[in-house]
Protein backbone atom coordinates (compact mmCIF):
# COMPACT_ATOMS: atom_id res chain seq x y z
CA UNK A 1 57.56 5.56 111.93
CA UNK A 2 60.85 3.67 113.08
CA UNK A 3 62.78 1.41 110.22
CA UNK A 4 61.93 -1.29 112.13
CA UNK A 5 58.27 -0.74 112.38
CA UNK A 6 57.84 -0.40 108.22
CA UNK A 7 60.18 -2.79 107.13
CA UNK A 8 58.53 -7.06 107.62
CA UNK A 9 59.31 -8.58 110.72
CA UNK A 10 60.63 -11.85 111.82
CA UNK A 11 56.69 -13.55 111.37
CA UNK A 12 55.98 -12.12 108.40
CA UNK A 13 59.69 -13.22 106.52
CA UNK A 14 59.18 -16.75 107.74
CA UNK A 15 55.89 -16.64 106.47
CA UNK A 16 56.74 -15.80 103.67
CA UNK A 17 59.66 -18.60 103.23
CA UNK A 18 56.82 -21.22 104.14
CA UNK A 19 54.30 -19.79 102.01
CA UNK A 20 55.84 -18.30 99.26
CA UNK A 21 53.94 -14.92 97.79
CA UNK A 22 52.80 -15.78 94.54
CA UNK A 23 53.78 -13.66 91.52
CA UNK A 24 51.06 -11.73 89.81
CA UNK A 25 50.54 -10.41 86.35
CA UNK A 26 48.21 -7.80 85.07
CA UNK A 27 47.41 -5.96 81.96
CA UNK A 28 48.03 -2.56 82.63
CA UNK A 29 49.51 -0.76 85.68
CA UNK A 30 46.53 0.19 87.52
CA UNK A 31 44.81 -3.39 86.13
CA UNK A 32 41.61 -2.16 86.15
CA UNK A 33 39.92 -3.69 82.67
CA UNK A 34 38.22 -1.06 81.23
CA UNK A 35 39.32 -0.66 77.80
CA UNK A 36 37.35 1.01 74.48
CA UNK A 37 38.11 2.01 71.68
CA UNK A 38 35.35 4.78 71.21
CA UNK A 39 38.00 7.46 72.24
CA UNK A 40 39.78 6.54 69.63
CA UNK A 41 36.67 6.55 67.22
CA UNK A 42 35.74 10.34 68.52
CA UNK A 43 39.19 11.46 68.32
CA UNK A 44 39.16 10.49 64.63
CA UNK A 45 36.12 11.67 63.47
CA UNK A 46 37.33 15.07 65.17
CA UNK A 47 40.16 14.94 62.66
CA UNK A 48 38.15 14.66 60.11
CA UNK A 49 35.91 17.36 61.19
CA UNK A 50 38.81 19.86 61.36
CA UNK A 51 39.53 18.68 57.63
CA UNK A 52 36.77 19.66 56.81
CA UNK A 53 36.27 23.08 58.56
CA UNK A 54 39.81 24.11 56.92
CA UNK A 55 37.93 22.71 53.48
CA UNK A 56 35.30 25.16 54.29
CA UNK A 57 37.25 28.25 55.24
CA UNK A 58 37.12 30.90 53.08
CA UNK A 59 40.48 32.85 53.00
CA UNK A 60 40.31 36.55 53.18
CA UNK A 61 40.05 38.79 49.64
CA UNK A 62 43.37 40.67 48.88
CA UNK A 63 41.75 43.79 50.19
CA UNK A 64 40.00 42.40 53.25
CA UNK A 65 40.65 44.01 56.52
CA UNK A 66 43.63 43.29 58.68
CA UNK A 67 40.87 41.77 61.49
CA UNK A 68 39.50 39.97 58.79
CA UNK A 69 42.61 38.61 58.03
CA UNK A 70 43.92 37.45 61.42
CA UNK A 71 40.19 36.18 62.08
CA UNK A 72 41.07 33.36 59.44
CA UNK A 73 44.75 32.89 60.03
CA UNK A 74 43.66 32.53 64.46
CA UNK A 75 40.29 29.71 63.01
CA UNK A 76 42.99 27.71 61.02
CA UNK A 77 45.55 28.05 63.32
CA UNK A 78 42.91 26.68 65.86
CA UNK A 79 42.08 23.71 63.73
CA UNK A 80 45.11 22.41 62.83
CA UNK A 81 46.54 22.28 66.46
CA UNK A 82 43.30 20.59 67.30
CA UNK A 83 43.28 17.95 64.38
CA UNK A 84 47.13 17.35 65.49
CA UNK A 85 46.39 16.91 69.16
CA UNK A 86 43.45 14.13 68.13
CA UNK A 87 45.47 12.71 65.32
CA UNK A 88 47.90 12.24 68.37
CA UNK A 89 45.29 10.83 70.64
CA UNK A 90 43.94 8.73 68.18
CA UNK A 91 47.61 7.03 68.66
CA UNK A 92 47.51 7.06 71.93
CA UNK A 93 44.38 5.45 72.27
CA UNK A 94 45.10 2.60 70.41
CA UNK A 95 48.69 1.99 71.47
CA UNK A 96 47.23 2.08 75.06
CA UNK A 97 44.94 -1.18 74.15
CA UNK A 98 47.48 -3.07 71.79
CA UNK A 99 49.87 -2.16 74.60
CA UNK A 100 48.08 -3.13 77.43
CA UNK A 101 45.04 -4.90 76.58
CA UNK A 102 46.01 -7.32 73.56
CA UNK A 103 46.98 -11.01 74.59
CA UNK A 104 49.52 -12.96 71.83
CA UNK A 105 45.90 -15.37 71.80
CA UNK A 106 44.19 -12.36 70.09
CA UNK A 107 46.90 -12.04 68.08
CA UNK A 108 46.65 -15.39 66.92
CA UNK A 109 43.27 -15.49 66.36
CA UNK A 110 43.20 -11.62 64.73
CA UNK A 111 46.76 -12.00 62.58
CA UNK A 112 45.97 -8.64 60.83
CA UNK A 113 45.80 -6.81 64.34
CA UNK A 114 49.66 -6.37 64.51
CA UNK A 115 49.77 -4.31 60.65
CA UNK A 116 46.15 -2.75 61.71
CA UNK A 117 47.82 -1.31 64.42
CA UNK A 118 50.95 0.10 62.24
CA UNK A 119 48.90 1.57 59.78
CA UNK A 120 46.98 2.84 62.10
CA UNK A 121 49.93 4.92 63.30
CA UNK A 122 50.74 6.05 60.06
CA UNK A 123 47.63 6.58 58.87
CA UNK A 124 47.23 9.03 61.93
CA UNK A 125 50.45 10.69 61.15
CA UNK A 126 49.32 11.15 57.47
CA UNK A 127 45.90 13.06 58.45
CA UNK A 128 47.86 14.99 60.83
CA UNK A 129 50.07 16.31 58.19
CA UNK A 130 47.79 17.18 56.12
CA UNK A 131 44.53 18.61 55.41
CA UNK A 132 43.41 15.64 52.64
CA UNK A 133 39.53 15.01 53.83
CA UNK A 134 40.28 11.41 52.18
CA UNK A 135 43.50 10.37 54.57
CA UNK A 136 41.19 12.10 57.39
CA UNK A 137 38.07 9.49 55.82
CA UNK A 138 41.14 6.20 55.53
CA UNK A 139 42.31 7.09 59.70
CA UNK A 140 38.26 6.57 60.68
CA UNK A 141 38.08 3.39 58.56
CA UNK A 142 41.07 1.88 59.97
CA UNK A 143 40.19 2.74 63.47
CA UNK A 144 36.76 1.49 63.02
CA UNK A 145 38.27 -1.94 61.75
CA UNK A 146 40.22 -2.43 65.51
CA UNK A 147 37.58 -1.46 67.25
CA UNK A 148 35.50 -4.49 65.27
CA UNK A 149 38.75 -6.93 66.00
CA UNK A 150 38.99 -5.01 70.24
CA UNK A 151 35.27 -5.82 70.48
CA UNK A 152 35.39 -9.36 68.69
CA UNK A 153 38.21 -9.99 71.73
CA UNK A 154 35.53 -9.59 74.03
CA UNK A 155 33.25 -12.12 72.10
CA UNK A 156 30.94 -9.55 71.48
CA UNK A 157 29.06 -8.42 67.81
CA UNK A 158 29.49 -5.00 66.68
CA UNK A 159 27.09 -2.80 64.58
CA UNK A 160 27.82 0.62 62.91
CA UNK A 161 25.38 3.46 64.52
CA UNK A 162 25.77 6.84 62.99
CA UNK A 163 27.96 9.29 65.29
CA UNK A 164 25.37 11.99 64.74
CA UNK A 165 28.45 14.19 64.97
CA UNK A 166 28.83 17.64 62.08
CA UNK A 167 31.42 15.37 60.75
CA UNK A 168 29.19 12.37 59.62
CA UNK A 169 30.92 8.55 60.28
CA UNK A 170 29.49 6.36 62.69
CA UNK A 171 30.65 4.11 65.34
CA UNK A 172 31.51 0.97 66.05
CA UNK A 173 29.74 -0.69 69.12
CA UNK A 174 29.40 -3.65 70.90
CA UNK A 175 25.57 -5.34 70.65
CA UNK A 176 24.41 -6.47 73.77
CA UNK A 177 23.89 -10.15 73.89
């Protein structure tokens, strides 16, 4: 394709000083409106699970076998990098709707969102560093109170609904009107 043929022509540039293009705004880069928090809900409760198989593990007696041994070293290993990588996404998730989905008008009518959303962070970081089932238990609460303020955005109710997940917890969900 020639310069000439890709680049606007004479028509379309006085168009365009005639009839201005307006500027538009969206949300996100791809501004496609589909936000939820429930990623952020599983990821969490997956942290918490991982807590809690670490909790559960049952290190190896002095004398146990060199398999034996690795076996539990290669299942904690294993959990930990998982419970970091949702921690992470857990951060992700959120920052992704405060980022791109929150308005300052659901700021203003949520004031709390903007500290949720900080201790959210930490609170991630905490249960990542860690294997405390209670700062696992305190990232799931906090993450279940956005997802009440994200759904309130949307003018819609929430309800709790057990996860039915090993880890326990539950959900928060929009009811249908």
């Amino acid at each position: 394709m020639s310069a000439r043929a890709s680049s606007p022509g004479l028509v379309e540039r006085l168009w365009d000083v005639v009839h201005p293009p307006r500027t538009v705004y969206a949300h996100c880069d791809i501004p496609c409106g589909i936000y939820d928090p429930h990623e952020a809900q599983l990821a969490a409760l997956t942290v918490m699970r991982m807590d809690q198989l670490i909790a559960e593990a049952a290190a190896p007696a002095m004398d146990a076998k060199p398999d034996d041994r690795k076996e539990f070293q290669s299942k904690l290993a294993r959990y930990t990098t998982v419970k970091e990588t949702h921690a992470e996404r857990v951060k992700s998730e959120i920052r992704v709707i405060w980022g791109d989905y929150f308005t300052p008008d659901h700021v203003k009518q949520f004031p709390q969102a903007h500290d949720l959303v900080w201790r959210i962070m930490k609170q991630a970081s905490k249960a990542r560093q860690g294997t405390n089932l209670a700062d696992a238990q305190e990232l799931v609460k906090v993450v279940q109170d956005f997802a009440e303020i994200f759904w309130q955005t949307k003018g819609a109710k929430t309800r709790r609904v057990p996860s039915m997940q090993k880890s326990g917890g539950e959900f928060v969900v929009p009811v249908p009107p």
